[in-house]
PDB file of N, CA and C in Angstrom:
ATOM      1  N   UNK A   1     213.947  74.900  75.058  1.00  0.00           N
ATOM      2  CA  UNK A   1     214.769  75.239  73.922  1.00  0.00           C
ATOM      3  C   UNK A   1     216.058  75.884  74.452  1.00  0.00           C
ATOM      4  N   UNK A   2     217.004  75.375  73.879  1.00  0.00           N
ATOM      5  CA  UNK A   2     218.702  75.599  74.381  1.00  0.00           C
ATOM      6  C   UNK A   2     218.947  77.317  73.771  1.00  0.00           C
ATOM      7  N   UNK A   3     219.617  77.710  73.961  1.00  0.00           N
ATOM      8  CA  UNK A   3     220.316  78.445  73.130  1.00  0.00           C
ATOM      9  C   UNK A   3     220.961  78.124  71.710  1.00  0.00           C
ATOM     10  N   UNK A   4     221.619  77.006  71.391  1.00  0.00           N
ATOM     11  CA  UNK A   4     222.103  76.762  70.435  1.00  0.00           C
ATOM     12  C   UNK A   4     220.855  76.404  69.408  1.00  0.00           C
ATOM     13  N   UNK A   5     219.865  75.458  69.697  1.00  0.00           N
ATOM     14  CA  UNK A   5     218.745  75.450  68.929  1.00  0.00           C
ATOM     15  C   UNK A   5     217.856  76.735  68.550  1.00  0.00           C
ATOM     16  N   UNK A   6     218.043  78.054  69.333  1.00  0.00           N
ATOM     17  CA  UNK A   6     217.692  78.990  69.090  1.00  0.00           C
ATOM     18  C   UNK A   6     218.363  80.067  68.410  1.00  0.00           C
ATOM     19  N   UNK A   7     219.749  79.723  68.773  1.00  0.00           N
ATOM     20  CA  UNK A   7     220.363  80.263  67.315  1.00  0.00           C
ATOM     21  C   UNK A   7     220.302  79.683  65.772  1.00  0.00           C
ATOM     22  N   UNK A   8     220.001  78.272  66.257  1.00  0.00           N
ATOM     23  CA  UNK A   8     220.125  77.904  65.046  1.00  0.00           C
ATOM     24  C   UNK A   8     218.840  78.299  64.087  1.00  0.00           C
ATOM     25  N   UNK A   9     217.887  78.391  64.847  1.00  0.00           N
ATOM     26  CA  UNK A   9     216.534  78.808  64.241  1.00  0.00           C
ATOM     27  C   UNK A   9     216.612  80.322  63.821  1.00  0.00           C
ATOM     28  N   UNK A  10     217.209  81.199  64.451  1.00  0.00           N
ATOM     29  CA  UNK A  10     216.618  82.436  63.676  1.00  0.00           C
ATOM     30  C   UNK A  10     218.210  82.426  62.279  1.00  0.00           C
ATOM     31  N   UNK A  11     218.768  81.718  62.759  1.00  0.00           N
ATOM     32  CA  UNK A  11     220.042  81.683  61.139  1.00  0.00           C
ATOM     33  C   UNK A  11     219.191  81.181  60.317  1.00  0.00           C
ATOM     34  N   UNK A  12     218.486  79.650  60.578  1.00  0.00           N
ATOM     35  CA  UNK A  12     217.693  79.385  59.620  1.00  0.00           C
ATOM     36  C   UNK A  12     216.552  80.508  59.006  1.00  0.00           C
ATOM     37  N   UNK A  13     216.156  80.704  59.624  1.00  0.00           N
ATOM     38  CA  UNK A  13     215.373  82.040  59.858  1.00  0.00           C
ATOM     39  C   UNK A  13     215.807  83.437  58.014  1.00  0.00           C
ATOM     40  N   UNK A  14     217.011  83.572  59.136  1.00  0.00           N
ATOM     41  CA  UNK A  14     217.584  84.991  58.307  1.00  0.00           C
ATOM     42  C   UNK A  14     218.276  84.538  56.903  1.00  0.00           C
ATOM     43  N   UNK A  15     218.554  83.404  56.928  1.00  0.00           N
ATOM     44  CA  UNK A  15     219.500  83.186  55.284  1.00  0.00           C
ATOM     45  C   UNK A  15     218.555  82.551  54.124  1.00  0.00           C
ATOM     46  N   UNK A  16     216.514  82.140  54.645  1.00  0.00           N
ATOM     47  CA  UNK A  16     215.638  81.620  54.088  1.00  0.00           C
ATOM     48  C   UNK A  16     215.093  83.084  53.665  1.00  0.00           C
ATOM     49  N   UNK A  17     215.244  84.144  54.491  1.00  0.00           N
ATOM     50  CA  UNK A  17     214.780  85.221  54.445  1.00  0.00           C
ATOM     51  C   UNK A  17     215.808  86.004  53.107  1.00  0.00           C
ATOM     52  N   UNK A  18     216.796  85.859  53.232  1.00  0.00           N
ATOM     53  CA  UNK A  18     218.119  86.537  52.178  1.00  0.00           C
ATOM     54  C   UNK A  18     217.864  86.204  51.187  1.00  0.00           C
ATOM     55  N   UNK A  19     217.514  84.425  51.152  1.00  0.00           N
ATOM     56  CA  UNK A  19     217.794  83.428  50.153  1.00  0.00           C
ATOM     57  C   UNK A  19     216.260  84.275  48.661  1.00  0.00           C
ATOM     58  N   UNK A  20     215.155  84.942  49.355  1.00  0.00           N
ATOM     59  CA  UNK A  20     214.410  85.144  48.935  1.00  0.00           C
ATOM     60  C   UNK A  20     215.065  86.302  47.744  1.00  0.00           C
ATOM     61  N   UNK A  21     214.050  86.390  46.484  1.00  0.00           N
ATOM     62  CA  UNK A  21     214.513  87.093  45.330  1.00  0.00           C
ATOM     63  C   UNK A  21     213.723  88.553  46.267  1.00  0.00           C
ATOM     64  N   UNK A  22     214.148  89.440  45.986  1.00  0.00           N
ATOM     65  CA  UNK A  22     213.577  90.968  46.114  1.00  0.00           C
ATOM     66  C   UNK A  22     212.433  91.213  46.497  1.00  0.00           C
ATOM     67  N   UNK A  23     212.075  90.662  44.572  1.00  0.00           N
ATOM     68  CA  UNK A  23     210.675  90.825  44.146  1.00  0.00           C
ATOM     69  C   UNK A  23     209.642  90.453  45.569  1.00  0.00           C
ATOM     70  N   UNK A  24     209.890  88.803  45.086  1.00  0.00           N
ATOM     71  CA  UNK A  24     209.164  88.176  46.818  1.00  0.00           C
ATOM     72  C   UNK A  24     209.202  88.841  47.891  1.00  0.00           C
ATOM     73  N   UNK A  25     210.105  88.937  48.259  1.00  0.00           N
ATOM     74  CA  UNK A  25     210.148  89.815  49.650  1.00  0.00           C
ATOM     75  C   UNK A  25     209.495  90.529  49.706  1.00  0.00           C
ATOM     76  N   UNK A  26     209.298  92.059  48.918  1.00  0.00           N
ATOM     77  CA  UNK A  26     208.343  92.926  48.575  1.00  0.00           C
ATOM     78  C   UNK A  26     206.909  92.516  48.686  1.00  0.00           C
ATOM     79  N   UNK A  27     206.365  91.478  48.194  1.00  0.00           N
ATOM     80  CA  UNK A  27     205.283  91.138  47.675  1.00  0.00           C
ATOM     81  C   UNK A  27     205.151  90.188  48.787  1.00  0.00           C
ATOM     82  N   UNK A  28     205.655  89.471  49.529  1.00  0.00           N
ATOM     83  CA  UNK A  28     205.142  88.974  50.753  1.00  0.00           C
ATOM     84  C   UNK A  28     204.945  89.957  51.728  1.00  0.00           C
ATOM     85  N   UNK A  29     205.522  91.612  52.190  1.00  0.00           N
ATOM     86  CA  UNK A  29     205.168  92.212  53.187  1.00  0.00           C
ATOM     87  C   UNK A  29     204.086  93.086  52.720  1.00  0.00           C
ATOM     88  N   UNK A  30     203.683  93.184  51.793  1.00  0.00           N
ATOM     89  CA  UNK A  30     202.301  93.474  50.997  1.00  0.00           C
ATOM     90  C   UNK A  30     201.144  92.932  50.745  1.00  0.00           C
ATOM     91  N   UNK A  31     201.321  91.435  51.608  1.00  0.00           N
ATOM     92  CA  UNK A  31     200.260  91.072  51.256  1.00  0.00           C
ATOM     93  C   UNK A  31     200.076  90.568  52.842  1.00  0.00           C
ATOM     94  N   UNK A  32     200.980  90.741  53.973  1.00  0.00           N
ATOM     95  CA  UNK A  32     201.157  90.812  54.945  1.00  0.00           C
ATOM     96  C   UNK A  32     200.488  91.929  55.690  1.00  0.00           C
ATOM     97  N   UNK A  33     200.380  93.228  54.407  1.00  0.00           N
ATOM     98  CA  UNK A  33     200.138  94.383  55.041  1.00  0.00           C
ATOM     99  C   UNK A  33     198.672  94.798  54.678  1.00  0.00           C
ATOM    100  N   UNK A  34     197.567  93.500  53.764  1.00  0.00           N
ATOM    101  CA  UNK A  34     196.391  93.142  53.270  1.00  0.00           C
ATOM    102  C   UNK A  34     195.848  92.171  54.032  1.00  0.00           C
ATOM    103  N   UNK A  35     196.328  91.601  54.738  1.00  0.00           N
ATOM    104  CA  UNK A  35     195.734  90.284  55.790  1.00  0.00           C
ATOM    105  C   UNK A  35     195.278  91.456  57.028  1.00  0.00           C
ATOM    106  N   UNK A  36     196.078  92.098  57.505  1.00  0.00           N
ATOM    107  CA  UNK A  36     195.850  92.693  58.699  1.00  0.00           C
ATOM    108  C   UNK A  36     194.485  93.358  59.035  1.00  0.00           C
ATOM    109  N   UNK A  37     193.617  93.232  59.589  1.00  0.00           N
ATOM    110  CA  UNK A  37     192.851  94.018  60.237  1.00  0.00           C
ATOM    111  C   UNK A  37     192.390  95.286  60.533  1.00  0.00           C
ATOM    112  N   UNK A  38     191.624  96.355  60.205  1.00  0.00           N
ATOM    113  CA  UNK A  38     191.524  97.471  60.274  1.00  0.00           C
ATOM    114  C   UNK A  38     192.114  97.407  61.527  1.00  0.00           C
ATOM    115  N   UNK A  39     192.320  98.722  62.119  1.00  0.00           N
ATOM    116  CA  UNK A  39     192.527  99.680  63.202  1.00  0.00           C
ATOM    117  C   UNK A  39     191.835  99.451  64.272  1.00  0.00           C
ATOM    118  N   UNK A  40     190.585 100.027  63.198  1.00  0.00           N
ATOM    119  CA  UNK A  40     189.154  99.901  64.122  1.00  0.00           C
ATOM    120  C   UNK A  40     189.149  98.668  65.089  1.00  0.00           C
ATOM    121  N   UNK A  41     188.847  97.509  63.593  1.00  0.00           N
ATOM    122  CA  UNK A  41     188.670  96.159  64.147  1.00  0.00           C
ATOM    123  C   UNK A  41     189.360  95.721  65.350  1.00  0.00           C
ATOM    124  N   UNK A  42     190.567  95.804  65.309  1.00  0.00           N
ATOM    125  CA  UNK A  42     191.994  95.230  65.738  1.00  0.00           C
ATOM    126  C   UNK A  42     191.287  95.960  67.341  1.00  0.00           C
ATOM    127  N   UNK A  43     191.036  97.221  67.480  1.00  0.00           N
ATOM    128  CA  UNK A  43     191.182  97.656  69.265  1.00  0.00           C
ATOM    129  C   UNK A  43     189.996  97.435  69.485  1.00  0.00           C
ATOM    130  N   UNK A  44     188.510  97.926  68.462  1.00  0.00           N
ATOM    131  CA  UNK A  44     187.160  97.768  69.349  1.00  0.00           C
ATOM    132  C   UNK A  44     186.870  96.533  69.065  1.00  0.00           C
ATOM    133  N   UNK A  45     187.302  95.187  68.367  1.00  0.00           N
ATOM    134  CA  UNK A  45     185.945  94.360  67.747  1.00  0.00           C
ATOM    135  C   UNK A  45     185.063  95.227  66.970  1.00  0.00           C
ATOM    136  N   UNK A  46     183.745  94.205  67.042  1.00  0.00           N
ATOM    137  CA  UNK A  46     182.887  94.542  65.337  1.00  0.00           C
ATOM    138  C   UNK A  46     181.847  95.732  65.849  1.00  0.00           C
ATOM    139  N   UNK A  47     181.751  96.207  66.727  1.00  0.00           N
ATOM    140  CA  UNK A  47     180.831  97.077  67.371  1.00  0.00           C
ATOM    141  C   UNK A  47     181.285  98.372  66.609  1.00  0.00           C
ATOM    142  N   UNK A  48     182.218  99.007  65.575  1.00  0.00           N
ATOM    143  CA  UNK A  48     182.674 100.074  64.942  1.00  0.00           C
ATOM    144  C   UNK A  48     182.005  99.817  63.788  1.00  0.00           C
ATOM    145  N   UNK A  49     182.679  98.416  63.433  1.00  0.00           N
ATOM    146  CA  UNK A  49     181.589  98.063  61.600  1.00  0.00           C
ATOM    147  C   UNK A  49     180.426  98.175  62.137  1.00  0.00           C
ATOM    148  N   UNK A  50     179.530  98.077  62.697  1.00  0.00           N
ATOM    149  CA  UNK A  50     177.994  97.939  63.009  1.00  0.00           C
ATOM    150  C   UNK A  50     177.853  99.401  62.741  1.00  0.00           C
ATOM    151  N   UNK A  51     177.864 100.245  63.578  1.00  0.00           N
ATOM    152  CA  UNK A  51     177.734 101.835  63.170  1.00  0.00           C
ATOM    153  C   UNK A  51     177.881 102.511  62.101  1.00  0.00           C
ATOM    154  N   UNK A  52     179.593 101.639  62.051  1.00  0.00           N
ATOM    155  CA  UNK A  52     180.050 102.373  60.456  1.00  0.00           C
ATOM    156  C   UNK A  52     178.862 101.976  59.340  1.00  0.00           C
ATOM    157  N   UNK A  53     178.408 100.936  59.516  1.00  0.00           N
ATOM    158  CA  UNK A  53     177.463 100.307  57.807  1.00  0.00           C
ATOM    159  C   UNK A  53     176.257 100.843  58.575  1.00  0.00           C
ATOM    160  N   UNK A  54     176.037 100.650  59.397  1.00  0.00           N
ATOM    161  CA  UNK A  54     174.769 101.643  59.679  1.00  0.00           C
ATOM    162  C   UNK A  54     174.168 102.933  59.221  1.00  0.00           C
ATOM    163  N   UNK A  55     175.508 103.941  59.467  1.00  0.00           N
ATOM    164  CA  UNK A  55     175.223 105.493  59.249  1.00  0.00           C
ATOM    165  C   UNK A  55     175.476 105.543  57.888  1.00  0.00           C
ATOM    166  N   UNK A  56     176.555 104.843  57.125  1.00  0.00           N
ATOM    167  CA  UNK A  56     176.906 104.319  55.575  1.00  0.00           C
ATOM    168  C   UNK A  56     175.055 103.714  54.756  1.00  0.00           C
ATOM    169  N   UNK A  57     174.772 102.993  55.389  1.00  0.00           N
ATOM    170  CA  UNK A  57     173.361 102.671  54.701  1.00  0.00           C
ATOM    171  C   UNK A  57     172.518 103.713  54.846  1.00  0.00           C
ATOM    172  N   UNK A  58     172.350 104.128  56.088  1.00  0.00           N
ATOM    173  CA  UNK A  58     171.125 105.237  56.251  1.00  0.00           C
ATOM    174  C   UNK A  58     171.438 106.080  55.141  1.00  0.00           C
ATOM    175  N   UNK A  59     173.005 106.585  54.840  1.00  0.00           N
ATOM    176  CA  UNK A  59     172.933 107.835  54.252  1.00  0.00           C
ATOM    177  C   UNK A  59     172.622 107.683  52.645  1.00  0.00           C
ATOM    178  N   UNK A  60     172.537 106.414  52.187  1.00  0.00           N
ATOM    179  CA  UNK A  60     172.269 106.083  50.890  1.00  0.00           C
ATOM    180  C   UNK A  60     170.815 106.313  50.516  1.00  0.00           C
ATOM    181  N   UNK A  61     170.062 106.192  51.738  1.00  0.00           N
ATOM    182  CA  UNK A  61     168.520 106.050  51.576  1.00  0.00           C
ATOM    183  C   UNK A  61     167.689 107.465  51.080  1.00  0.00           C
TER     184      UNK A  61
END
């Protein structure tokens, strides 16, 4: 990829991004910010949920 094709991509990029109403914008980095992955998840894997619903169930009993 040239430079010029790479400018041309993030212009395309930034004026699809402008071109967007507000509202959208808003509501796409919100639901951007609902896809993501706990914390937990994201650094240990599932070995945190295992414990977590573990000590969470026991304590219901």
């Amino acid at each position: 990829m040239n430079s010029n094709e790479y400018v041309k991509y993030i212009t395309q990029t930034v004026v699809k991004y402008i071109d967007q109403p507000k509202d959208e914008r808003k509501k796409n980095r919100e639901d951007k910010k609902e896809e993501k992955a706990s914390v937990l998840f994201r650094w240990f894997g599932i070995i945190p949920y295992i414990f977590y619903y573990g000590m969470k169930r026991s304590g219901k009993k």
